[in-house]
C-alpha atoms as a PDB file:
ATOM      1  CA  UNK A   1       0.000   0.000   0.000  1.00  0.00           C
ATOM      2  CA  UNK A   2       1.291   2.924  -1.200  1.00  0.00           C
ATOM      3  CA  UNK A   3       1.697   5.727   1.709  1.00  0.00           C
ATOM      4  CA  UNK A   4       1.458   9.164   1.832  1.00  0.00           C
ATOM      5  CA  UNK A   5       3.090  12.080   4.107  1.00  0.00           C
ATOM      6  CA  UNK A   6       1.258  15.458   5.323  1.00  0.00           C
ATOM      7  CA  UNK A   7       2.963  17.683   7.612  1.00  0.00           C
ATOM      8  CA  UNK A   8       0.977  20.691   9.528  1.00  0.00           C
ATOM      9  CA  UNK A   9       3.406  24.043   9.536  1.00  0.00           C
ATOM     10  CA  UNK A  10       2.233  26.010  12.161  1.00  0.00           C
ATOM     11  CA  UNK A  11       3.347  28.124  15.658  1.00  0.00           C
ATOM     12  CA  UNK A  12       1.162  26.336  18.039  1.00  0.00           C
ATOM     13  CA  UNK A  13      -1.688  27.135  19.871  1.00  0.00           C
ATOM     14  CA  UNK A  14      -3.692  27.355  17.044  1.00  0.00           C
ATOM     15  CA  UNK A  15      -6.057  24.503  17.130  1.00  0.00           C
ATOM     16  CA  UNK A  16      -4.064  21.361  16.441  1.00  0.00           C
ATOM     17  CA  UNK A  17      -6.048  19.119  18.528  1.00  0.00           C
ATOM     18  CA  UNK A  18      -9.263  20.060  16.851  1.00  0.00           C
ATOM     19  CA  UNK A  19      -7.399  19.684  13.460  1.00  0.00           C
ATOM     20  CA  UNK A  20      -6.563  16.430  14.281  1.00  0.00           C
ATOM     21  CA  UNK A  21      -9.981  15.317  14.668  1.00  0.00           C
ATOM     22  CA  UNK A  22     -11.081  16.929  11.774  1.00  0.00           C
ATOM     23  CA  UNK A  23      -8.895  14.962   9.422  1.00  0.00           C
ATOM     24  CA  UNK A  24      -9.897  11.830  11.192  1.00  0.00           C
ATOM     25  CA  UNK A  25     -13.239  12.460  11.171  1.00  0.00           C
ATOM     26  CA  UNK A  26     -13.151  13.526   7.344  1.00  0.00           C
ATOM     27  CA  UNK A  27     -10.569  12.326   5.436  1.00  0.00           C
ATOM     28  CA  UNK A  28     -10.895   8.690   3.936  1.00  0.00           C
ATOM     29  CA  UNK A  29      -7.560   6.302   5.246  1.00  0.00           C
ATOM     30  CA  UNK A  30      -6.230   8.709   7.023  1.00  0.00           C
ATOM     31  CA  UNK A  31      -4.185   8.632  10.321  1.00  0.00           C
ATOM     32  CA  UNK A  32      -3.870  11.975  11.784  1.00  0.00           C
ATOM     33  CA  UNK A  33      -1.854  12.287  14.812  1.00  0.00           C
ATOM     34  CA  UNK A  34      -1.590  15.447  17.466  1.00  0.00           C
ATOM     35  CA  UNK A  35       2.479  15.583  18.657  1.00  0.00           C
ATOM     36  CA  UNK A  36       3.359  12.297  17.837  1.00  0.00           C
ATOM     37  CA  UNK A  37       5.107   9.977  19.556  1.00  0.00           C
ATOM     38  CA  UNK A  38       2.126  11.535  22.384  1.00  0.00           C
ATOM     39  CA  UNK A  39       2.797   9.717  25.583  1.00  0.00           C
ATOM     40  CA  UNK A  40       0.058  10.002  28.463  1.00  0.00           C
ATOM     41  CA  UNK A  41       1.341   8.493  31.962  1.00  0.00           C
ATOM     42  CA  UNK A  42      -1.007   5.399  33.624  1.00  0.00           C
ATOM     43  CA  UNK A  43       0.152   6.341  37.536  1.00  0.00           C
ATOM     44  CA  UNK A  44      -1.218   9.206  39.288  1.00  0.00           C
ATOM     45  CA  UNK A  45       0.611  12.390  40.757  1.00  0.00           C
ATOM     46  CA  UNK A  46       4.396  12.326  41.038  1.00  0.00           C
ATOM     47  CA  UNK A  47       4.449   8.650  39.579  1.00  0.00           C
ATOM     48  CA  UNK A  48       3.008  10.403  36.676  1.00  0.00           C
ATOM     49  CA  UNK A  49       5.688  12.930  36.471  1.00  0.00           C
ATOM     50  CA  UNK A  50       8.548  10.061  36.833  1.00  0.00           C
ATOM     51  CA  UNK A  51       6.676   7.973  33.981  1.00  0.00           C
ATOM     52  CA  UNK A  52       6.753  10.991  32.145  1.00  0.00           C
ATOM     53  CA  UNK A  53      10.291  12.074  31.923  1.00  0.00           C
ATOM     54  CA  UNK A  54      11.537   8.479  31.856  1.00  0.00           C
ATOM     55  CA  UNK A  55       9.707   7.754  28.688  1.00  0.00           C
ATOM     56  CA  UNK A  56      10.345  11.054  27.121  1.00  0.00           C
ATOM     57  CA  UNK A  57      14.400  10.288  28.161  1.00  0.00           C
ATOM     58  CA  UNK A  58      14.379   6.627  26.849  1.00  0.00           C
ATOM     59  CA  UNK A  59      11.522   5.521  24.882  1.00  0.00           C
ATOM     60  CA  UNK A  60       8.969   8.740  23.230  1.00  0.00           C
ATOM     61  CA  UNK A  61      11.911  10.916  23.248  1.00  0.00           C
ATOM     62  CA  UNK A  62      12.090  14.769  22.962  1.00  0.00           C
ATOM     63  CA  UNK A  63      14.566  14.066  19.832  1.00  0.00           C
ATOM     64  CA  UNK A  64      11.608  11.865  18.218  1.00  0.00           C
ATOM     65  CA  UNK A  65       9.232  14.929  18.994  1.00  0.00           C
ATOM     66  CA  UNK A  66      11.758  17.293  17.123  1.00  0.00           C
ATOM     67  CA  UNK A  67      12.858  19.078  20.792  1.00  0.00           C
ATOM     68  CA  UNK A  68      16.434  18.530  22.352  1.00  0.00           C
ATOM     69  CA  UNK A  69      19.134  17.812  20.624  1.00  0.00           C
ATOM     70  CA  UNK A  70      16.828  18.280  17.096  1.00  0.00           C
ATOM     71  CA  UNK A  71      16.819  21.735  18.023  1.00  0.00           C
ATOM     72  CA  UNK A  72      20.507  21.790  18.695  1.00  0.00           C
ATOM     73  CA  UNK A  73      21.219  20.121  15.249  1.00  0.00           C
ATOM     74  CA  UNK A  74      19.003  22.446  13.260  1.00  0.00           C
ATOM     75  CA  UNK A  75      20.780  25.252  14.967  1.00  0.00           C
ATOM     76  CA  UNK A  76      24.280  24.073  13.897  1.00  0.00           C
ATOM     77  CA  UNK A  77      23.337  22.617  10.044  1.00  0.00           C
ATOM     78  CA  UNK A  78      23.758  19.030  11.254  1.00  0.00           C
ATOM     79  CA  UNK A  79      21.886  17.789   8.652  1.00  0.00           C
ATOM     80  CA  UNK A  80      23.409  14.570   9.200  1.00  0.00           C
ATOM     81  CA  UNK A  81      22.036  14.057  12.636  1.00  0.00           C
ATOM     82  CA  UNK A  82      18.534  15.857  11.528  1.00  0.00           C
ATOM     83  CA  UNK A  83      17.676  12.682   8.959  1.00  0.00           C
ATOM     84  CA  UNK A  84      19.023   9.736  11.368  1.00  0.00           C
ATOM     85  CA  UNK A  85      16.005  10.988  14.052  1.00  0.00           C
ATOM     86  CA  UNK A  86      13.620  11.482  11.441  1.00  0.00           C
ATOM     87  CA  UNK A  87      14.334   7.985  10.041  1.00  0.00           C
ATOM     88  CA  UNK A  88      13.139   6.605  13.219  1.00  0.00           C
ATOM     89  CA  UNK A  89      10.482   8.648  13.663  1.00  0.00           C
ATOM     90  CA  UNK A  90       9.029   7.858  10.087  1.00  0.00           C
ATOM     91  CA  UNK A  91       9.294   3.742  10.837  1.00  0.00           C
ATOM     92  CA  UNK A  92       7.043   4.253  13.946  1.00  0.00           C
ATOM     93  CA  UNK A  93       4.905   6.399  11.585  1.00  0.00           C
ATOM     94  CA  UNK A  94       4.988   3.713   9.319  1.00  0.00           C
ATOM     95  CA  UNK A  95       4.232   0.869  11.818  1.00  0.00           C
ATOM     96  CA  UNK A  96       1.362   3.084  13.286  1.00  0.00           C
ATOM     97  CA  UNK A  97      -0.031   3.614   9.538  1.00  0.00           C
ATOM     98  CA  UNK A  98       0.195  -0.473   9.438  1.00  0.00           C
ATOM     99  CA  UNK A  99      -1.662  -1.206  12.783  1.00  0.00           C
ATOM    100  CA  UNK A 100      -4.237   0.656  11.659  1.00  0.00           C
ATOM    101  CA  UNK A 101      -4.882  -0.271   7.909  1.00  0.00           C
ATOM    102  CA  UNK A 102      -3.941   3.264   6.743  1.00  0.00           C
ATOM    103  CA  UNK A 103      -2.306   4.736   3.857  1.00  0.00           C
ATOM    104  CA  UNK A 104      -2.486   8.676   4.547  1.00  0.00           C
ATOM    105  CA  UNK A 105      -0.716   9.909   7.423  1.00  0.00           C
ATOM    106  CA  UNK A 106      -0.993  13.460   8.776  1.00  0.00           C
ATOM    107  CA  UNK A 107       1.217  15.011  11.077  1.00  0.00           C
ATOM    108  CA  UNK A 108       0.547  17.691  13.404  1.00  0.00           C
ATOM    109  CA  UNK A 109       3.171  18.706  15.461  1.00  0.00           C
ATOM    110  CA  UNK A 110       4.685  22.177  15.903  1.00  0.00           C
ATOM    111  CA  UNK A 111       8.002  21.300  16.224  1.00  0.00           C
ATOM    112  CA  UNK A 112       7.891  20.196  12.369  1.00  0.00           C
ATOM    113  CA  UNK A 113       8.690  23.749  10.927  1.00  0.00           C
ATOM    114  CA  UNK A 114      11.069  24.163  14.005  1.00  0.00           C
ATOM    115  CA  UNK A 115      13.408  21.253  13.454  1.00  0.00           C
ATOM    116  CA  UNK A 116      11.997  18.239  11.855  1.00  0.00           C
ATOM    117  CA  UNK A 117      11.269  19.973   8.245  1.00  0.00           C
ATOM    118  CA  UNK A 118      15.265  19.533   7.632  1.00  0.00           C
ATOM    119  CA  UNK A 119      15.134  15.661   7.821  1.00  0.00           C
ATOM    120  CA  UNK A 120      12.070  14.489   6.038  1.00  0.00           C
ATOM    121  CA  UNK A 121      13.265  16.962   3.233  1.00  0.00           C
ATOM    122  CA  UNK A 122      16.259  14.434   3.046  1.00  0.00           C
ATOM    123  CA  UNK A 123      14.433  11.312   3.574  1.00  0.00           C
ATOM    124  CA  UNK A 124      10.962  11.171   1.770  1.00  0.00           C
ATOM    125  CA  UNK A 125      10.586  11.561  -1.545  1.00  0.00           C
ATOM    126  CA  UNK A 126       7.787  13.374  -1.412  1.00  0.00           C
ATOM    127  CA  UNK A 127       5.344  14.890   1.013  1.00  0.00           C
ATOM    128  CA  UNK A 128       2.920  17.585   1.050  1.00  0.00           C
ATOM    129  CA  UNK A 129       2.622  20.644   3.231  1.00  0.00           C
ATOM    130  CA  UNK A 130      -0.202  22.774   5.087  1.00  0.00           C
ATOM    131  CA  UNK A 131       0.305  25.765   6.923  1.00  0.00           C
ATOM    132  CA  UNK A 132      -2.441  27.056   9.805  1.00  0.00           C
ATOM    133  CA  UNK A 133      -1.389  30.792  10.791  1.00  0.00           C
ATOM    134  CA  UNK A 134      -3.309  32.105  13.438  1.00  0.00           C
ATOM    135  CA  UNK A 135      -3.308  35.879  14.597  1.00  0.00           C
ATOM    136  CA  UNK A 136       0.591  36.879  15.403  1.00  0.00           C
ATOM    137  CA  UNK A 137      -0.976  38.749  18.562  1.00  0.00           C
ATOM    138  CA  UNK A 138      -3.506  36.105  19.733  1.00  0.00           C
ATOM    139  CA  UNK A 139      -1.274  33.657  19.169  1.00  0.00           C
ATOM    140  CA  UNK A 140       1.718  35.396  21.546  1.00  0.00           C
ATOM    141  CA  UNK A 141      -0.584  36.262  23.756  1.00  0.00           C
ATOM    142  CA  UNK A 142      -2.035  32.587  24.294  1.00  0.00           C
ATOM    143  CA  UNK A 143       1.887  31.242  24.873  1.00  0.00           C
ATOM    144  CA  UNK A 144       2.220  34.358  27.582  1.00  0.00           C
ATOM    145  CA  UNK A 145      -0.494  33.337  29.136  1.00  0.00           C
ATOM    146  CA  UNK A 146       1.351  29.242  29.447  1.00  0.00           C
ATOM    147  CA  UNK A 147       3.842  30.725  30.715  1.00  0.00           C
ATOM    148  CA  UNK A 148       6.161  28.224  28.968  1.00  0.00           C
ATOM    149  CA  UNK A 149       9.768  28.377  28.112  1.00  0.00           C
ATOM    150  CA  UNK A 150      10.245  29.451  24.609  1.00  0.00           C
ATOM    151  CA  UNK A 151      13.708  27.563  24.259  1.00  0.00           C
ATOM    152  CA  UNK A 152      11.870  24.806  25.010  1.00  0.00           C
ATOM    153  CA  UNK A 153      10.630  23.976  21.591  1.00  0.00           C
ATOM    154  CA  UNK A 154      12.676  27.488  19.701  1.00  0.00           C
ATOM    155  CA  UNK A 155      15.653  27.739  19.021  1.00  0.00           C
ATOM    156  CA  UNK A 156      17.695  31.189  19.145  1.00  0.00           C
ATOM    157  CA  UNK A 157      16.803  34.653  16.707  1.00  0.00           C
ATOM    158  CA  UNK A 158      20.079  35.109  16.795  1.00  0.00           C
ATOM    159  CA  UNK A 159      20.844  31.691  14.566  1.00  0.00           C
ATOM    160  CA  UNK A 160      21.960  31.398  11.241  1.00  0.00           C
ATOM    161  CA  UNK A 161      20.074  28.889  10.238  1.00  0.00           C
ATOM    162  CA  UNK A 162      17.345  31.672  10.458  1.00  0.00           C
ATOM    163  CA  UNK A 163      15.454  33.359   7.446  1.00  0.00           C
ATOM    164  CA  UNK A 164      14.358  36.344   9.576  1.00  0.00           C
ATOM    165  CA  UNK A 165      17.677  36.443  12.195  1.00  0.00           C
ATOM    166  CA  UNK A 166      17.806  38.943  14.874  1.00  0.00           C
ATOM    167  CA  UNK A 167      19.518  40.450  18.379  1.00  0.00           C
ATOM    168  CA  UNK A 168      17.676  38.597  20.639  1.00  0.00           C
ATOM    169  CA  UNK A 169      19.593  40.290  23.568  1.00  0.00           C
ATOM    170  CA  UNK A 170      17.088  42.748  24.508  1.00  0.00           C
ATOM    171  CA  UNK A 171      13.929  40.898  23.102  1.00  0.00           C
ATOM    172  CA  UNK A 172      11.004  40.826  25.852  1.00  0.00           C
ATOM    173  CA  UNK A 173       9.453  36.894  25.713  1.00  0.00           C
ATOM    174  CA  UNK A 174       6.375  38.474  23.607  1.00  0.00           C
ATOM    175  CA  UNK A 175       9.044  39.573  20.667  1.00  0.00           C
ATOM    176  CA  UNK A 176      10.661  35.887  20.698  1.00  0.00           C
ATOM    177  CA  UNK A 177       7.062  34.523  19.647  1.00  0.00           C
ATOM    178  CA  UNK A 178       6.304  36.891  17.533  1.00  0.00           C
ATOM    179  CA  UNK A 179       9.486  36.272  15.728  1.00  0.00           C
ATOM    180  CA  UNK A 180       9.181  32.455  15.950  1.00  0.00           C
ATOM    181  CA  UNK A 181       5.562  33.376  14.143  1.00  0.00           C
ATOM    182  CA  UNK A 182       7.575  35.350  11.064  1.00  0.00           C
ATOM    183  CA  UNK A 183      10.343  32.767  10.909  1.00  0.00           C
ATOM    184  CA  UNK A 184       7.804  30.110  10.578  1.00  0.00           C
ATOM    185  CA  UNK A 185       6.130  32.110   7.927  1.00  0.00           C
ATOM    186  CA  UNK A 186       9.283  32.683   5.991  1.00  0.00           C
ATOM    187  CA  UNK A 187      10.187  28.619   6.642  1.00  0.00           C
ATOM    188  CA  UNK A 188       7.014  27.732   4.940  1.00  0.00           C
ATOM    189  CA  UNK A 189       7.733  29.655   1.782  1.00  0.00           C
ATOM    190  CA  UNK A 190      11.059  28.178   1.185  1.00  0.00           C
ATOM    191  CA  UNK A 191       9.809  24.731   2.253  1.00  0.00           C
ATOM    192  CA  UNK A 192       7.488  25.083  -1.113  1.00  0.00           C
ATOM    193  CA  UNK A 193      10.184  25.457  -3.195  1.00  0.00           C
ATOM    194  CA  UNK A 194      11.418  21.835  -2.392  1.00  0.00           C
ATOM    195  CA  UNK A 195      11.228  19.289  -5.211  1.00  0.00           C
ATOM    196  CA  UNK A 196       9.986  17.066  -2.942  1.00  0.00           C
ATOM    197  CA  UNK A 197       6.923  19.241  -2.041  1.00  0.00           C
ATOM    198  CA  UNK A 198       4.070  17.800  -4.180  1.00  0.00           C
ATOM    199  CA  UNK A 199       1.392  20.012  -2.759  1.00  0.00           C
ATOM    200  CA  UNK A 200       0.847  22.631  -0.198  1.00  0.00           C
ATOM    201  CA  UNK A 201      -1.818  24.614   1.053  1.00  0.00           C
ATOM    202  CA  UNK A 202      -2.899  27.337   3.482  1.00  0.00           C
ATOM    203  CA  UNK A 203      -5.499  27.799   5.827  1.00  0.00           C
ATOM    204  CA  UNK A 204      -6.177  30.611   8.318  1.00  0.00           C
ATOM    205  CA  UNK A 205      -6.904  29.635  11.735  1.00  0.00           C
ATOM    206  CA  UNK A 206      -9.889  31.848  11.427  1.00  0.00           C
ATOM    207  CA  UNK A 207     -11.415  30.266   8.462  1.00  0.00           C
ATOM    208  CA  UNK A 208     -11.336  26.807   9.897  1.00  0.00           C
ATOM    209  CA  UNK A 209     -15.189  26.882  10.898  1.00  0.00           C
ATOM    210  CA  UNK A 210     -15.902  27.291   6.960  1.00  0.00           C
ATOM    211  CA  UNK A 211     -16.545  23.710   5.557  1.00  0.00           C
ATOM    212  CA  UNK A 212     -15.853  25.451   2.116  1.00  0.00           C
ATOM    213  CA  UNK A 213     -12.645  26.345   2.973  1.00  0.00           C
ATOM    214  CA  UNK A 214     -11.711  23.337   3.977  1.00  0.00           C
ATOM    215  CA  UNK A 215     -13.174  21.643   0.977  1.00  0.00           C
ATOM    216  CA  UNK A 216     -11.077  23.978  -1.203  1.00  0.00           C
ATOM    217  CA  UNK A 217      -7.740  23.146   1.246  1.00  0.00           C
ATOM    218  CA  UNK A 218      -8.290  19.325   0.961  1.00  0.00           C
ATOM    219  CA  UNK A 219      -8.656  19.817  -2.819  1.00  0.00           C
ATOM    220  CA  UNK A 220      -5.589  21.648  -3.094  1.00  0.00           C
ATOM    221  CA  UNK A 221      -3.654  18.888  -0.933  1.00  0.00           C
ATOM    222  CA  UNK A 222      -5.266  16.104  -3.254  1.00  0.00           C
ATOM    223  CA  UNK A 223      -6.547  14.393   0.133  1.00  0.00           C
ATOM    224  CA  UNK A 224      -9.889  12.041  -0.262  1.00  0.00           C
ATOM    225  CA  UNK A 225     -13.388  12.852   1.459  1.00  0.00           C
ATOM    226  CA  UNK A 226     -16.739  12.673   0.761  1.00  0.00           C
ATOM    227  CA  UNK A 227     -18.164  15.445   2.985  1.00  0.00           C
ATOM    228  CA  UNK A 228     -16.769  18.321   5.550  1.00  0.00           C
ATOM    229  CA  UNK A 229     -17.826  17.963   8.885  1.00  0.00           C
ATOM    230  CA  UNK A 230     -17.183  20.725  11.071  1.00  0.00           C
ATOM    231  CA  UNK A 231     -16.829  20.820  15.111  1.00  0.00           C
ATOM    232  CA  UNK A 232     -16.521  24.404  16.572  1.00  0.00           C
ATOM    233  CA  UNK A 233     -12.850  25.005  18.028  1.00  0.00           C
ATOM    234  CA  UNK A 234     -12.821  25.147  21.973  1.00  0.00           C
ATOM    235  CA  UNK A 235     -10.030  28.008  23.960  1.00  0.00           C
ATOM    236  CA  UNK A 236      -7.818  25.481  25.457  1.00  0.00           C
ATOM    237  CA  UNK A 237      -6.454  27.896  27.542  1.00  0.00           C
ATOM    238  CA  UNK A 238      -9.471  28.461  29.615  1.00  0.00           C
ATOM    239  CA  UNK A 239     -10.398  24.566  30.364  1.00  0.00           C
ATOM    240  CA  UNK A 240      -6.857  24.395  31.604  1.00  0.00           C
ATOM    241  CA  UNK A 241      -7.061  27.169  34.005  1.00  0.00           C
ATOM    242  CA  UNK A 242      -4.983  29.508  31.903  1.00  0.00           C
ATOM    243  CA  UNK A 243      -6.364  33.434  31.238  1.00  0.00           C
ATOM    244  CA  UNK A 244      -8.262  34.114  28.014  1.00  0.00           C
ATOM    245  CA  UNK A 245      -6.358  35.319  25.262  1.00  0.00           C
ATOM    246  CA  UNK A 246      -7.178  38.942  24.886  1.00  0.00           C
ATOM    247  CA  UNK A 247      -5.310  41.707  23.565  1.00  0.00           C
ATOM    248  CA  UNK A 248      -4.392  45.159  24.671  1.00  0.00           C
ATOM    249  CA  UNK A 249      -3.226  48.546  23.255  1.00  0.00           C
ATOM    250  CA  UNK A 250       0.230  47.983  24.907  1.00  0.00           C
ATOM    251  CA  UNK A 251       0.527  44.738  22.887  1.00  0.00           C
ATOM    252  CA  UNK A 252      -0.492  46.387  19.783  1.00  0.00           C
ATOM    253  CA  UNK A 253       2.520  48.970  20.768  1.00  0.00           C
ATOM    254  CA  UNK A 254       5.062  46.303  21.103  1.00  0.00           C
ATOM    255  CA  UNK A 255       4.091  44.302  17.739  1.00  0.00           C
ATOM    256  CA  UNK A 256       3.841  47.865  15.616  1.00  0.00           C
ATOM    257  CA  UNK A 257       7.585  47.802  17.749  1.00  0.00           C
ATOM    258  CA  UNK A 258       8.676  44.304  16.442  1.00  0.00           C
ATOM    259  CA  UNK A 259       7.755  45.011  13.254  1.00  0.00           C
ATOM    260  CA  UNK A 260      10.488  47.781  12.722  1.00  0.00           C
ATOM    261  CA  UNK A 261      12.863  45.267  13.692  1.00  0.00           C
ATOM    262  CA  UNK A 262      12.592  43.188  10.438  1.00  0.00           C
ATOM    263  CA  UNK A 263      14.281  44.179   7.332  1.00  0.00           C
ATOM    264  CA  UNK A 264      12.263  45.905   4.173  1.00  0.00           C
ATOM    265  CA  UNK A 265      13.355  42.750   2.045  1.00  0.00           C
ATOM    266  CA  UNK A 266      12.590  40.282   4.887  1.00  0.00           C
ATOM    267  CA  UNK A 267       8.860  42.043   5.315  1.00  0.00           C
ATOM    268  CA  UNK A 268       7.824  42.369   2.175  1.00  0.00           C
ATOM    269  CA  UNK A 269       7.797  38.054   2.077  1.00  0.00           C
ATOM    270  CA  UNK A 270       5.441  38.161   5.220  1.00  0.00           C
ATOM    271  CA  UNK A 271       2.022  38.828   3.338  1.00  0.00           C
ATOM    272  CA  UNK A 272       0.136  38.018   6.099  1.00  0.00           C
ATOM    273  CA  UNK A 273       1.144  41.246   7.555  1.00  0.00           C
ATOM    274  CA  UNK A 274      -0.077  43.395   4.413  1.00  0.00           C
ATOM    275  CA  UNK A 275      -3.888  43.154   5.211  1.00  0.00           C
ATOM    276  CA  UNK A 276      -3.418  42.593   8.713  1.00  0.00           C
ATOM    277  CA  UNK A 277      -4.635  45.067  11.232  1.00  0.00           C
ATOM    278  CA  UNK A 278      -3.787  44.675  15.087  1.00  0.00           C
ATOM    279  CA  UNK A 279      -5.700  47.025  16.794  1.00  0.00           C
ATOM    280  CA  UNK A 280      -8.847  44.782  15.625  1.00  0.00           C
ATOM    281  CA  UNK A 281      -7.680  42.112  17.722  1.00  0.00           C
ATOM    282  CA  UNK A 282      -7.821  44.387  20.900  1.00  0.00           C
ATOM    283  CA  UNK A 283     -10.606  43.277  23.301  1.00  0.00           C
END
């Protein structure tokens, strides 16, 4: 059975889960999977947290989820090292496709366009490509309100490996995700000029409630389905405890800010930004 590759490009926090389901639910032979290899712990409380980190050490590793030392290796060009992890990680795609009598396999994992991209480029043949921008602002404002660590799953502005590389000396944490949201931008566009690319498309976060939309997207991806069934996106944030993700004038301020950090030639490849207004996110 012949298999095919689809790989989500996208910042996070910007419906992934839900997107999961929705190729599931709609797409015919598909396997969709959210951050895969997941791993959920079976013992409670600390036990948890042990199982965690053991399995994410030794068996689901951070390297296999494109974190760690993928990060590292993007960072320095080792190509090399980039395609030995992503061969691994593509035979437990593979086996998974197997188990479950499917041929189409759709990954959605942020950490693609941070570190993985680099390897399958080297070891598939082909693949497609969707990107799922959400609002720059809504989208910062959602990871300040995590309060995660951005070097977590980012690597540094300051890297060459960058298309949009900047001082990140003085950057507040609300720059470094706004510039991880242009570099991802610029990442996609260049990813699209690969050979290996067979089709790509692009759909706005905002548009994903439109079941013509996503008709159009799957058509331009050459995916299979008979209908589009839409289920209204939830705010993840919220059922986790976490504040809403709202915007204020003094984050307007500091994106109109970040923007006069990036170079004419580097903005005018960021189309996003040409109809984009942010003082209608505020509220």
């Amino acid at each position: 059975m012949k298999k095919r590759f689809v790989f989500a490009v996208y910042a996070g926090r910007s419906g992934g889960l839900q997107t999961t389901h929705f190729f599931n639910r709609n797409v015919e032979g598909c396997l969709a999977v959210n951050e895969f290899p997941r791993y959920e712990a079976s013992l409670p409380g600390r036990l948890g947290n042990w199982q965690h980190r053991f399995h994410r050490k030794f068996i689901e590793t951070h390297e296999l989820l494109g974190r760690g030392k993928m990060l590292e290796a993007f960072a320095r060009g080792d190509d090399e090292y980039l395609a030995r992890v992503t061969r691994r990680r593509l035979k437990m795609i593979s086996n998974e496709l197997d188990k479950n009598g499917c041929s189409i396999y759709i990954d959605m994992n942020k950490l693609f366009g941070r570190s993985i991209f680099r390897g399958v480029d080297q070891v598939l043949p082909n693949y497609s490509l969707i990107y799922m921008p959400r609002d720059p602002l809504k989208n910062m404002k959602s990871y300040i309100n995590r309060n995660k660590n951005f070097y977590l799953d980012n690597n540094r502005p300051d890297d060459d490996c960058n298309e949009l590389q900047l001082d990140s000396s003085n950057m507040k944490k609300e720059e470094l995700y706004l510039w991880m949201w242009a570099e991802l931008h610029l990442r996609f566009q260049t990813m699209c000029k690969s050979p290996r690319v067979d089709s790509f498309s692009t759909i706005r976060t905002e548009d994903m409630n439109s079941s013509d939309i996503w008709a159009k997207t799957l058509d331009e991806l050459e995916l299979p389905y008979k209908q589009v069934s839409i289920e209204p996106q939830s705010n993840s944030n919220t059922k986790l405890g976490f504040a809403a993700t709202r915007i204020t004038e003094d984050d307007v301020a500091l994106f109109e800010g970040f923007l006069k950090r990036i170079p004419s030639k580097i903005r005018d490849r960021i189309d996003y930004f040409d109809s984009y207004d942010p003082k209608q996110s505020i509220g």
